[in-house]
C-alpha atoms as a PDB file:
ATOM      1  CA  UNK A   1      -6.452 -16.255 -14.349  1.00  0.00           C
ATOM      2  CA  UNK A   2      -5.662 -19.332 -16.136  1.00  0.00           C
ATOM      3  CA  UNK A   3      -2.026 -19.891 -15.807  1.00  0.00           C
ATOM      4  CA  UNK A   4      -0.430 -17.776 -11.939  1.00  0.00           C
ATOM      5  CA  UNK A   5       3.305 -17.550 -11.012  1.00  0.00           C
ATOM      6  CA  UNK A   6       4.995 -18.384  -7.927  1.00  0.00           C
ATOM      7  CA  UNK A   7       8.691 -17.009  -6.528  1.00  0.00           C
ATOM      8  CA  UNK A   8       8.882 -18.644  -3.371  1.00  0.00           C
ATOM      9  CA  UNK A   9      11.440 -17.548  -1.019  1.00  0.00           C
ATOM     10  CA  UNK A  10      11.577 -18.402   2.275  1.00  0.00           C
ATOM     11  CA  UNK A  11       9.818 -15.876   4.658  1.00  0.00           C
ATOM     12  CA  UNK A  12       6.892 -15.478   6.971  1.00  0.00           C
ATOM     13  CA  UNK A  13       4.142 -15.082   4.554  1.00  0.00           C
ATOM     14  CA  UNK A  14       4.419 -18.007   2.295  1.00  0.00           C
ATOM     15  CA  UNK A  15       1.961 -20.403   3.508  1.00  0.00           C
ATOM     16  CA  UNK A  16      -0.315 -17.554   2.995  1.00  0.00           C
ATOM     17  CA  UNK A  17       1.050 -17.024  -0.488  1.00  0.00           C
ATOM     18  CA  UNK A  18       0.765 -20.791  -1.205  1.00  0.00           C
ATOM     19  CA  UNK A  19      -3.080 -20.547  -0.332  1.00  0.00           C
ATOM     20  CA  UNK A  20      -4.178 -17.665  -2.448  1.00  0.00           C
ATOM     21  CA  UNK A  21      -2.399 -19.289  -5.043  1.00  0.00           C
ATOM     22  CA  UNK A  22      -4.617 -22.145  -5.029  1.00  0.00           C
ATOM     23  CA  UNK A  23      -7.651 -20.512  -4.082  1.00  0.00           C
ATOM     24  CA  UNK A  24      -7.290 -18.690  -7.275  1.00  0.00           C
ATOM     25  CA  UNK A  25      -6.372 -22.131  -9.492  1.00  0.00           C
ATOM     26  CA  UNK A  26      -9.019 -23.782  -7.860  1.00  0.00           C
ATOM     27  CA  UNK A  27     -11.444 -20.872  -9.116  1.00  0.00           C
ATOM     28  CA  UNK A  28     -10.242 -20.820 -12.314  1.00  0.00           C
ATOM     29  CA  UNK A  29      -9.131 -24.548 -12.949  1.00  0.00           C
ATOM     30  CA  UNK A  30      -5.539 -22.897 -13.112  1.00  0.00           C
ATOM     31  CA  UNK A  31      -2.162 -23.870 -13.219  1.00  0.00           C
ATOM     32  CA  UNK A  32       0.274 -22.718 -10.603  1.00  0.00           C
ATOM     33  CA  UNK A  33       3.950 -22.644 -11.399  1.00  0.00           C
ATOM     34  CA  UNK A  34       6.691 -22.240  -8.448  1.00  0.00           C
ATOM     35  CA  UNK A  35      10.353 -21.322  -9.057  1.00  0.00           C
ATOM     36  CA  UNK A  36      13.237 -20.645  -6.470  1.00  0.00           C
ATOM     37  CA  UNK A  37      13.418 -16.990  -5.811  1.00  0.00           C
ATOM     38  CA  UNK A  38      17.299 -15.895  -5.481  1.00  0.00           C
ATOM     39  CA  UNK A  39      19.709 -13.005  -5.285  1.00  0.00           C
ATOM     40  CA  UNK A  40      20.964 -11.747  -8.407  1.00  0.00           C
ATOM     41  CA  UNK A  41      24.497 -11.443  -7.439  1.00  0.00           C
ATOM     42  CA  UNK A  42      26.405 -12.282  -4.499  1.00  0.00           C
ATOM     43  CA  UNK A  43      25.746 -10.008  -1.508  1.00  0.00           C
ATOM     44  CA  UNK A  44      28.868  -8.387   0.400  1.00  0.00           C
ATOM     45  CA  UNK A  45      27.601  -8.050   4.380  1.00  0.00           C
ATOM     46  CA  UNK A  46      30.558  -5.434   6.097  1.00  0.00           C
ATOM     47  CA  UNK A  47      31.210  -7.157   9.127  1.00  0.00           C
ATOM     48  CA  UNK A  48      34.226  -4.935  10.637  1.00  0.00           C
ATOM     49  CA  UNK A  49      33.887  -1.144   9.748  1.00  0.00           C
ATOM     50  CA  UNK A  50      37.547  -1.302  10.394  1.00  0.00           C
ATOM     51  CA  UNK A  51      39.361  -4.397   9.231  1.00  0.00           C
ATOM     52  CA  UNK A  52      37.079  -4.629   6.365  1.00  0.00           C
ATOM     53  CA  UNK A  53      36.226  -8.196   6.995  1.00  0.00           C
ATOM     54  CA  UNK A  54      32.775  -9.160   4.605  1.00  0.00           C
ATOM     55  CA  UNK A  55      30.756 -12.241   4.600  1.00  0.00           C
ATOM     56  CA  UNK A  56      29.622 -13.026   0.821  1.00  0.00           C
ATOM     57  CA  UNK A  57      27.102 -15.308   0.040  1.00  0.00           C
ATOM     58  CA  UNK A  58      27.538 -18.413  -1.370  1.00  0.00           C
ATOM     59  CA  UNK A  59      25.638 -19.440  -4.741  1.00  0.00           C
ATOM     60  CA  UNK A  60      25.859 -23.280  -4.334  1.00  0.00           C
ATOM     61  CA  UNK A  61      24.373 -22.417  -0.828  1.00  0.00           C
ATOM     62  CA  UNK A  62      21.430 -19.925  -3.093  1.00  0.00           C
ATOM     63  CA  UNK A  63      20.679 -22.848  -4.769  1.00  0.00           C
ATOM     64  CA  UNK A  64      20.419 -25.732  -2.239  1.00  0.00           C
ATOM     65  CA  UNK A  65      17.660 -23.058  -1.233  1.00  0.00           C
ATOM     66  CA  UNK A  66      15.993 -22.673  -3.867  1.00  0.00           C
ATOM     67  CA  UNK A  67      15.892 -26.514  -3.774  1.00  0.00           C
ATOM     68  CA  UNK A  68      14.961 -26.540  -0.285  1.00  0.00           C
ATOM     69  CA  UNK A  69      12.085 -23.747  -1.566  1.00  0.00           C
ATOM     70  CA  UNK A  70      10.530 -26.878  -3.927  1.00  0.00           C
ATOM     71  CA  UNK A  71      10.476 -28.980  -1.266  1.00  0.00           C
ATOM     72  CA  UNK A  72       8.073 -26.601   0.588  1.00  0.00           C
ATOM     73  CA  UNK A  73       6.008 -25.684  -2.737  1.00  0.00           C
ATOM     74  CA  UNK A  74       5.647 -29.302  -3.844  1.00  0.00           C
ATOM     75  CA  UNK A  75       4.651 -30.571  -0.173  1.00  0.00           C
ATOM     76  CA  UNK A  76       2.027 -27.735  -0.170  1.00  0.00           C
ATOM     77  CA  UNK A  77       0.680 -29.068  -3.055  1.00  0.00           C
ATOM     78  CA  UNK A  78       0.512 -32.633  -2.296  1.00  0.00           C
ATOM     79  CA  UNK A  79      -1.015 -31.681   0.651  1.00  0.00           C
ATOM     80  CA  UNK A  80      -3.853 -30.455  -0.684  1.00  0.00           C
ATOM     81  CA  UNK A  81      -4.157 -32.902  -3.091  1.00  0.00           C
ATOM     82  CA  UNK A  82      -3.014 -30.625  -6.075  1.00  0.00           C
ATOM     83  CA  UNK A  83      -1.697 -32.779  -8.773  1.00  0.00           C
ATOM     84  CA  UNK A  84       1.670 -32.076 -10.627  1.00  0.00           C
ATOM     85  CA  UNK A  85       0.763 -30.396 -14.455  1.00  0.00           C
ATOM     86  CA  UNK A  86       1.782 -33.031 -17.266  1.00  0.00           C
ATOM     87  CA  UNK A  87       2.603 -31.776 -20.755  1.00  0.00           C
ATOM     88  CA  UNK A  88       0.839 -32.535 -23.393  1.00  0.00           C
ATOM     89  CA  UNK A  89      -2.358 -33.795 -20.871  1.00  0.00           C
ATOM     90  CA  UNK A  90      -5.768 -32.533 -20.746  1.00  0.00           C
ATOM     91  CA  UNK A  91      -6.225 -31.788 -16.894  1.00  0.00           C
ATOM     92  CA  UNK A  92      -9.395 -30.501 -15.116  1.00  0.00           C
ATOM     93  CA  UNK A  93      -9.170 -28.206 -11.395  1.00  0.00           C
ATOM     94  CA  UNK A  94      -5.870 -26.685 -10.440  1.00  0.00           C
ATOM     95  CA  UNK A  95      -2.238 -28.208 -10.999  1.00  0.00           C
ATOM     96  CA  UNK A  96       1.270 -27.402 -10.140  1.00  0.00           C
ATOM     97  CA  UNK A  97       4.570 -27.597 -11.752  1.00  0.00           C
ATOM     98  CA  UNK A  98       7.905 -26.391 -10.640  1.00  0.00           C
ATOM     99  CA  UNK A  99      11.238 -24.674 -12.456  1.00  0.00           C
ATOM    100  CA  UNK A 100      14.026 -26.243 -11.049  1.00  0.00           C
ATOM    101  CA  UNK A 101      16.795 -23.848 -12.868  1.00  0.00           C
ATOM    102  CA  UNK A 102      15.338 -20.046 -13.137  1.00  0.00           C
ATOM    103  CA  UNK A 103      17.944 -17.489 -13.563  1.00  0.00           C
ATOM    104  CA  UNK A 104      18.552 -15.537 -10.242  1.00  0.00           C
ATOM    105  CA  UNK A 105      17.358 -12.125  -9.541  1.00  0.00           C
ATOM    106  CA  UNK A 106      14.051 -10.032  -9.172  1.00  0.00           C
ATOM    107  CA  UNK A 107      14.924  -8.816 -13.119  1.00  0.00           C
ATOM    108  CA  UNK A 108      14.507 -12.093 -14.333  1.00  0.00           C
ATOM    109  CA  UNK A 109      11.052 -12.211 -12.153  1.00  0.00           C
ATOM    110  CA  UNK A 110       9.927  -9.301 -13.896  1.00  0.00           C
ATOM    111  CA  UNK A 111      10.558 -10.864 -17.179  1.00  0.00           C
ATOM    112  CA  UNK A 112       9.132 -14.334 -16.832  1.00  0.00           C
ATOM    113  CA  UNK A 113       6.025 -12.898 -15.169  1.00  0.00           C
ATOM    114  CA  UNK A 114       4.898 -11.300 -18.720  1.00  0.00           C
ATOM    115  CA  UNK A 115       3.944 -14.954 -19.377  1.00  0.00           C
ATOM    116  CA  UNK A 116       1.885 -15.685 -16.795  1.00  0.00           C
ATOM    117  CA  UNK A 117      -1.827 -13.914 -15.603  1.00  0.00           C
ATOM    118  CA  UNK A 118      -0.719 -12.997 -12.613  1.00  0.00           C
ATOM    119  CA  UNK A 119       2.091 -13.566 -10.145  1.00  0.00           C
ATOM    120  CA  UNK A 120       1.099 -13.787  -6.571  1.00  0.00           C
ATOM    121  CA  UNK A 121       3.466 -12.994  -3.615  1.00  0.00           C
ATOM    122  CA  UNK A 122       3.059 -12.174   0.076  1.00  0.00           C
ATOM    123  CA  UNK A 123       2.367  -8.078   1.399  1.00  0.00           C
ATOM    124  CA  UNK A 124       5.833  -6.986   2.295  1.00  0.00           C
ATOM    125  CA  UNK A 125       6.141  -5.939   5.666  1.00  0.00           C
ATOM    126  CA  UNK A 126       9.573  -4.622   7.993  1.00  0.00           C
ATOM    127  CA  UNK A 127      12.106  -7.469   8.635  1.00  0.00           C
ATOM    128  CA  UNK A 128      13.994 -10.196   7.596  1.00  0.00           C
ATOM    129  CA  UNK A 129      11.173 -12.560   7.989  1.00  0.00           C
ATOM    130  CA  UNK A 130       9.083 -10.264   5.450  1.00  0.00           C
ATOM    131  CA  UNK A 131       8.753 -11.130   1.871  1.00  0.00           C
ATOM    132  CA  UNK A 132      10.662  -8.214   0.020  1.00  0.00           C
ATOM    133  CA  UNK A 133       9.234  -4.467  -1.510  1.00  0.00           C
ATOM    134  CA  UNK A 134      11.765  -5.035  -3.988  1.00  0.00           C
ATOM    135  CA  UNK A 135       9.875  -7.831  -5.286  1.00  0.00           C
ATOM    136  CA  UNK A 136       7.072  -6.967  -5.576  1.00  0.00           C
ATOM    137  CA  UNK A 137       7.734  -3.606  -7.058  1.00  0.00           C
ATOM    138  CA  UNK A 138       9.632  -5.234 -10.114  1.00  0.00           C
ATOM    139  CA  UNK A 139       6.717  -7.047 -11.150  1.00  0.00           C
ATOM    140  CA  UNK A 140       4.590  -4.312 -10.345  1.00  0.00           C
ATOM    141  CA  UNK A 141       6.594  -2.119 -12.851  1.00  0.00           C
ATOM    142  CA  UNK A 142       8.357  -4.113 -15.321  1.00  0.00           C
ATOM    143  CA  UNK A 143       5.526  -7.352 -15.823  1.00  0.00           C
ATOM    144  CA  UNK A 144       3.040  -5.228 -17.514  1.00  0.00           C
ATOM    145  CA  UNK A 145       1.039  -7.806 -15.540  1.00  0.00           C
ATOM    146  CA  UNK A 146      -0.904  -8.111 -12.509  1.00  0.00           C
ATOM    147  CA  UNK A 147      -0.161  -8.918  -8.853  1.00  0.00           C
ATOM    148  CA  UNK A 148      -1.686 -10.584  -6.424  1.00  0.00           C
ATOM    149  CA  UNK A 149      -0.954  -9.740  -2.936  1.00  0.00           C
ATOM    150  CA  UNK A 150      -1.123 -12.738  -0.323  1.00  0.00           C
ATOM    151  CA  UNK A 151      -2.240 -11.153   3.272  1.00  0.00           C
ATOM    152  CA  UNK A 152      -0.701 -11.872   6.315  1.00  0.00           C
ATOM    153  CA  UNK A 153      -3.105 -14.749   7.142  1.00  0.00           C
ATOM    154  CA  UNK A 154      -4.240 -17.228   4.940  1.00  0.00           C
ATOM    155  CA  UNK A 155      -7.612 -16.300   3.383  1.00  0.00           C
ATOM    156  CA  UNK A 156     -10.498 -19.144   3.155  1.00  0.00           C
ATOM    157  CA  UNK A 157     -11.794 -17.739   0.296  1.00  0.00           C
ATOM    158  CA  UNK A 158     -11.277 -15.077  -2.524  1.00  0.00           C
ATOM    159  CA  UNK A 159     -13.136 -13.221  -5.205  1.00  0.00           C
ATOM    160  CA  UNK A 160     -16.715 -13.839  -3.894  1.00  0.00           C
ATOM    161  CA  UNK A 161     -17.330 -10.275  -2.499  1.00  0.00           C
ATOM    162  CA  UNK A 162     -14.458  -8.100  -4.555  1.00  0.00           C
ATOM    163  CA  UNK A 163     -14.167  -3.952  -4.165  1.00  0.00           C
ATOM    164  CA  UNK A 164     -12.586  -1.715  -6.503  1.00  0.00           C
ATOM    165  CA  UNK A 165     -10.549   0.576  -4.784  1.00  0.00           C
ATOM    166  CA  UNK A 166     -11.783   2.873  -7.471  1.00  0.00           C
ATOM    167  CA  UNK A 167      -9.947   6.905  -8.100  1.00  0.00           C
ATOM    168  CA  UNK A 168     -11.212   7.481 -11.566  1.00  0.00           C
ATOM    169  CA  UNK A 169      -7.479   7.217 -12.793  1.00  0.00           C
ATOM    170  CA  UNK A 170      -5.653   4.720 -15.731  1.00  0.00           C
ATOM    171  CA  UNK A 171      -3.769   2.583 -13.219  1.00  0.00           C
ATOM    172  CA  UNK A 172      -7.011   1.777 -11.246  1.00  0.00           C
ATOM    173  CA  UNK A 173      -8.947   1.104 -14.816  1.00  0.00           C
ATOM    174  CA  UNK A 174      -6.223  -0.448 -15.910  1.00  0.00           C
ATOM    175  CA  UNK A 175      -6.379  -3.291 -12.521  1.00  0.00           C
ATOM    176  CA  UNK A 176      -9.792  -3.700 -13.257  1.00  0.00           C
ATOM    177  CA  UNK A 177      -9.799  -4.864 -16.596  1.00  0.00           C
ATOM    178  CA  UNK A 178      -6.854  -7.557 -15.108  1.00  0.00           C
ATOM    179  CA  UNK A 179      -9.580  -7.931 -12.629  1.00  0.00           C
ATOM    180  CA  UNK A 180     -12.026  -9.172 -15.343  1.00  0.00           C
ATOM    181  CA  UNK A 181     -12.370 -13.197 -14.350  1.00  0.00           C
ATOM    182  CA  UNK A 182     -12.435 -12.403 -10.379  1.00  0.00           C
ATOM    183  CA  UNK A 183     -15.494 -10.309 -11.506  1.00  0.00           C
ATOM    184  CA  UNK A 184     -17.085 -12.420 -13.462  1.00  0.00           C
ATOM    185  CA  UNK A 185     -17.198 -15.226 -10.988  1.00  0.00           C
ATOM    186  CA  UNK A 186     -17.893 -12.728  -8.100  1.00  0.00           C
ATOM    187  CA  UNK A 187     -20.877 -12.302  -5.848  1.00  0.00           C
ATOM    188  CA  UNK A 188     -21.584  -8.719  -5.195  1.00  0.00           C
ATOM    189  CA  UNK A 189     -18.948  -5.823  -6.427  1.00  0.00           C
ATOM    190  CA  UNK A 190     -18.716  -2.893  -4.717  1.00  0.00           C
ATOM    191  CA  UNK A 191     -17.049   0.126  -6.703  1.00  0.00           C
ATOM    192  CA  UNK A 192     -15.693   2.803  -3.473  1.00  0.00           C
ATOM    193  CA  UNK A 193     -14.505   5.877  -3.984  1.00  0.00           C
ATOM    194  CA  UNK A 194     -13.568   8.838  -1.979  1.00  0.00           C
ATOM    195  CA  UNK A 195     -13.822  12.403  -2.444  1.00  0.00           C
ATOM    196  CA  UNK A 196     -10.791  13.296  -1.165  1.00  0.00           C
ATOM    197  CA  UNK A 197      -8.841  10.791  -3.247  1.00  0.00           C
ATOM    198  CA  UNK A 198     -10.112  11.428  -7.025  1.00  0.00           C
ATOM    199  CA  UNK A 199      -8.052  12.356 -10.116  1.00  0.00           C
ATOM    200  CA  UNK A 200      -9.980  13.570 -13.089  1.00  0.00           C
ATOM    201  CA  UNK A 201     -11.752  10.678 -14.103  1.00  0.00           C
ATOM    202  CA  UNK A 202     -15.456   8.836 -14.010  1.00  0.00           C
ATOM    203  CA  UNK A 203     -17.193   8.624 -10.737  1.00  0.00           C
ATOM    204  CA  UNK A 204     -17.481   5.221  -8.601  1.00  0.00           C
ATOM    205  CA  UNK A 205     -21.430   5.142  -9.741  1.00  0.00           C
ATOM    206  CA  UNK A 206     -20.141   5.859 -13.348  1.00  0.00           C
ATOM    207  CA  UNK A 207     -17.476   3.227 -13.355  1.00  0.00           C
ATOM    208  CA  UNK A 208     -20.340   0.421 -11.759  1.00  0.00           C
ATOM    209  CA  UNK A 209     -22.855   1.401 -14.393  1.00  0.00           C
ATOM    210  CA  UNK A 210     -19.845   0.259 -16.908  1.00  0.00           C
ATOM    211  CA  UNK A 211     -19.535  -2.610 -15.429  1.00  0.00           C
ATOM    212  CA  UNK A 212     -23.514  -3.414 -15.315  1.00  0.00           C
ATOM    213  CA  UNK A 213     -23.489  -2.407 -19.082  1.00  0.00           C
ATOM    214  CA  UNK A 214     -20.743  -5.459 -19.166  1.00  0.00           C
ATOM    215  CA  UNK A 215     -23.241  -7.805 -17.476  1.00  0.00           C
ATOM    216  CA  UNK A 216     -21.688  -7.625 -14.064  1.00  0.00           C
ATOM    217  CA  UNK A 217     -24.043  -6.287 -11.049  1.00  0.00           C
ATOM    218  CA  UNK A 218     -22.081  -3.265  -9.075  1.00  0.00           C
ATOM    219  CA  UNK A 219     -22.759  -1.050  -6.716  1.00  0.00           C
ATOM    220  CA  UNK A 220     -21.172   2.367  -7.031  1.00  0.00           C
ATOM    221  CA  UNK A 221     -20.857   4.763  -4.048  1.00  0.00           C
ATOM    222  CA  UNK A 222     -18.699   7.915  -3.441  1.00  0.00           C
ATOM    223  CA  UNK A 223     -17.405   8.501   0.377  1.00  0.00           C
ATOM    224  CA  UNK A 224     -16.873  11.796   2.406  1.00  0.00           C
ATOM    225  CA  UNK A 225     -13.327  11.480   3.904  1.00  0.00           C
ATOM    226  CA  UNK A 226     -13.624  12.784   7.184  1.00  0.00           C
ATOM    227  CA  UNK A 227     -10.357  12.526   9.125  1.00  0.00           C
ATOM    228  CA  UNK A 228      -9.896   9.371   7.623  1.00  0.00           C
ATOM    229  CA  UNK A 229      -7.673   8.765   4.811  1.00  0.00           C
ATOM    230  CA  UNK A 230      -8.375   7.257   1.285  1.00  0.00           C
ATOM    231  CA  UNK A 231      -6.741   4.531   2.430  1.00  0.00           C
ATOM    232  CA  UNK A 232      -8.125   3.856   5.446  1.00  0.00           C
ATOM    233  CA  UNK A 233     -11.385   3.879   4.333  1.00  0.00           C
ATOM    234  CA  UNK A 234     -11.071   1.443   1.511  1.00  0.00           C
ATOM    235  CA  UNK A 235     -10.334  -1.047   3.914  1.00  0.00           C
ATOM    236  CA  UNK A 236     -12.339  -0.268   6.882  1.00  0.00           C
ATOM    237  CA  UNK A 237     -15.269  -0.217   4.419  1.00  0.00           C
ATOM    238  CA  UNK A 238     -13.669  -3.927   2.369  1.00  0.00           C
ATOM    239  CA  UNK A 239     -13.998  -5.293   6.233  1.00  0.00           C
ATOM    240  CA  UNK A 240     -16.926  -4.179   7.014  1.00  0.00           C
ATOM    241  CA  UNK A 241     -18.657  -5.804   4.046  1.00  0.00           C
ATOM    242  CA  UNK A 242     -16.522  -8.956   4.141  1.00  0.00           C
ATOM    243  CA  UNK A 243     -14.325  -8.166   0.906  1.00  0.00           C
ATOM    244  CA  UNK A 244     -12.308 -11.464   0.068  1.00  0.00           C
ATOM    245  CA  UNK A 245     -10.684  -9.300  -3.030  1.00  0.00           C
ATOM    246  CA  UNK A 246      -9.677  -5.946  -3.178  1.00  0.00           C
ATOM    247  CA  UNK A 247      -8.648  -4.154  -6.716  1.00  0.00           C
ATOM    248  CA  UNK A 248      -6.315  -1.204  -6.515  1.00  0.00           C
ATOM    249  CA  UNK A 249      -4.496   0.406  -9.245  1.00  0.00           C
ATOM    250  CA  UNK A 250      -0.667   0.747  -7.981  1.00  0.00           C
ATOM    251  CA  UNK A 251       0.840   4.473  -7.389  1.00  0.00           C
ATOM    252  CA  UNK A 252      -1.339   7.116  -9.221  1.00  0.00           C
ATOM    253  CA  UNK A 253       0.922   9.170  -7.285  1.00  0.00           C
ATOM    254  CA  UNK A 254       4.291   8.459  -7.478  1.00  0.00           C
ATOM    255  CA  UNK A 255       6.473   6.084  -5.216  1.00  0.00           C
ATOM    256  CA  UNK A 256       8.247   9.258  -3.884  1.00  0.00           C
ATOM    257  CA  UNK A 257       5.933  11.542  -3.079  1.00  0.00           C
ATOM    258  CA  UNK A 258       3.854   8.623  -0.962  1.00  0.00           C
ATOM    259  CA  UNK A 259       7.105   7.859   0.479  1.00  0.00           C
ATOM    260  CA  UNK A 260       6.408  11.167   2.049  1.00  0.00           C
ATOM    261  CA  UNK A 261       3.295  12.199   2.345  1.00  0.00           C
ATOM    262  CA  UNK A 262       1.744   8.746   2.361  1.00  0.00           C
ATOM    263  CA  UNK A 263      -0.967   7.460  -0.010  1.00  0.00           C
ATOM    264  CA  UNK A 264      -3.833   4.746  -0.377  1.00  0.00           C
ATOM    265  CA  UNK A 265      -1.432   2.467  -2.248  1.00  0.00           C
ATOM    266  CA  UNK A 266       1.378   2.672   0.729  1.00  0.00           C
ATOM    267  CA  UNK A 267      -1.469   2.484   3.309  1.00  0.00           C
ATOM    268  CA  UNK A 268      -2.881  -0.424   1.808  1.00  0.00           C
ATOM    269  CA  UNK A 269       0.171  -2.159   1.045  1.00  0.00           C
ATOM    270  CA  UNK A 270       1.410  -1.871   4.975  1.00  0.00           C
ATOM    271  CA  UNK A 271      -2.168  -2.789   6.018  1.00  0.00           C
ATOM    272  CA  UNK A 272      -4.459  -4.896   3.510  1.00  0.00           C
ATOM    273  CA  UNK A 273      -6.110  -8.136   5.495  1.00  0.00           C
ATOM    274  CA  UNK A 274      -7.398  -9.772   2.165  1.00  0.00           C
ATOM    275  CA  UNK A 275      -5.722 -10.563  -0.642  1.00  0.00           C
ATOM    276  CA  UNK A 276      -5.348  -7.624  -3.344  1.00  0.00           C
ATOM    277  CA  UNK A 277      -4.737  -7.635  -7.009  1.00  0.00           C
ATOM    278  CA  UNK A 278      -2.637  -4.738  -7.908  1.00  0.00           C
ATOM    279  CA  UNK A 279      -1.574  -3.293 -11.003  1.00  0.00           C
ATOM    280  CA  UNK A 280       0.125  -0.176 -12.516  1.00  0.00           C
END
């Protein structure tokens, strides 16, 4: 988790995301780059159902935001005493630089994020004041990289006490081997799983036992569902044990079918109160 990305839009969440961004440097003596998140074309708004009137938005305005966006990035990192990455220079503990001219668009997102170890953004939620689904689904599918997911609130501290959302299947292997610093570094790992929510794949207790076998101390247990879902128990249980990282492999079902029926990755995406890194 050497090098982690940045879109910063404006929206409720982003102190948050700024944080878990630099708790994460600051674990890993990182570098944290920010660019200007912004629309990929211009946006028609109806206005009048009936005279057809539209209000389009304006790119030169786009960009004073993203500039405005910088602002808010590099004062956040002053702040905290984060120096600004020189090339070239040997630098020890976190640093920051910024992209002042990144193509618009979640596509180019998705792109640029292949370079990086993970991009962090906030947990979309309902709103306008809500960092966006969209976003975080095109890095989710198109990165080949991990996420990290900022929670609502700031966290003070992250990847000390990490669970593993664990369902036996490739997406959820697949996050944990992304997950392989935070695990390294962490405290106590918990592996949870839950009858009710397994695909054909190893057991919790098999899948800590791997991880022992790595060098890493886990615990594996398996969980009776109840009338709770999957979801809900993965982070009642993360709470109750004072998880500051959960790992959860993104949509072993698919997008639609949770959609309708629900699933742990919807449940967890709507309710998660510490940072997760996700991947698919």
């Amino acid at each position: 988790m050497k090098t982690l990305l940045v879109p910063v839009a404006r929206h409720a969440l982003l102190d948050s995301v700024f944080t878990t961004a630099l708790l994460a440097a600051r674990r890993f003596d990182g570098s944290i780059e920010g660019f200007g998140l912004r629309p990929a074309l211009a946006e028609y708004v109806p206005v009048d159902m009936v005279g057809g009137m539209t209000w389009v938005r304006d790119e030169e305005t786009d960009r004073a935001e993203a500039r405005d966006c910088g602002s808010l990035f590099t004062a956040f990192m002053d702040r905290h005493g984060v120096p600004r990455e020189s090339a070239g220079v040997a630098q020890a503990g976190p640093r920051y630089r910024w992209l002042p001219e990144a193509s618009p668009g979640d596509g180019f997102l998705a792109q640029y994020a292949r370079l990086f170890s993970a991009t962090v953004v906030g947990r979309p939620h309902a709103g306008d004041d809500g960092p966006r689904m969209t976003t975080l689904e095109a890095v989710l599918f198109e990165s080949g990289r991990p996420l990290l997911i900022a929670p609502p609130e700031p966290p003070a501290t992250i990847g000390d006490t990490v669970v593993i959302a664990w369902n036996g299947s490739t997406e959820t292997a697949r996050a944990v081997a992304f997950a392989a610093p935070f695990l390294r570094k962490a405290s106590r790992i918990e592996v949870l799983a839950v009858e009710t929510g397994m695909v054909p794949g190893p057991s919790a207790e098999a899948m800590a036992a791997a991880l022992t076998r790595e060098g890493l101390s886990a615990q594996g247990r398996t969980l009776a569902a109840g009338r709770r879902t999957p979801g809900e128990i993965f982070l009642e249980e993360a709470a109750a044990i004072g998880c500051d990282l959960l790992i959860k492999g993104a949509y072993t079902q698919s997008r639609l079918r949770q959609m309708i029926f629900g699933g742990p990755t919807s449940h967890i995406l709507a309710h998660a109160a510490m940072p997760v890194l996700m991947a698919h």
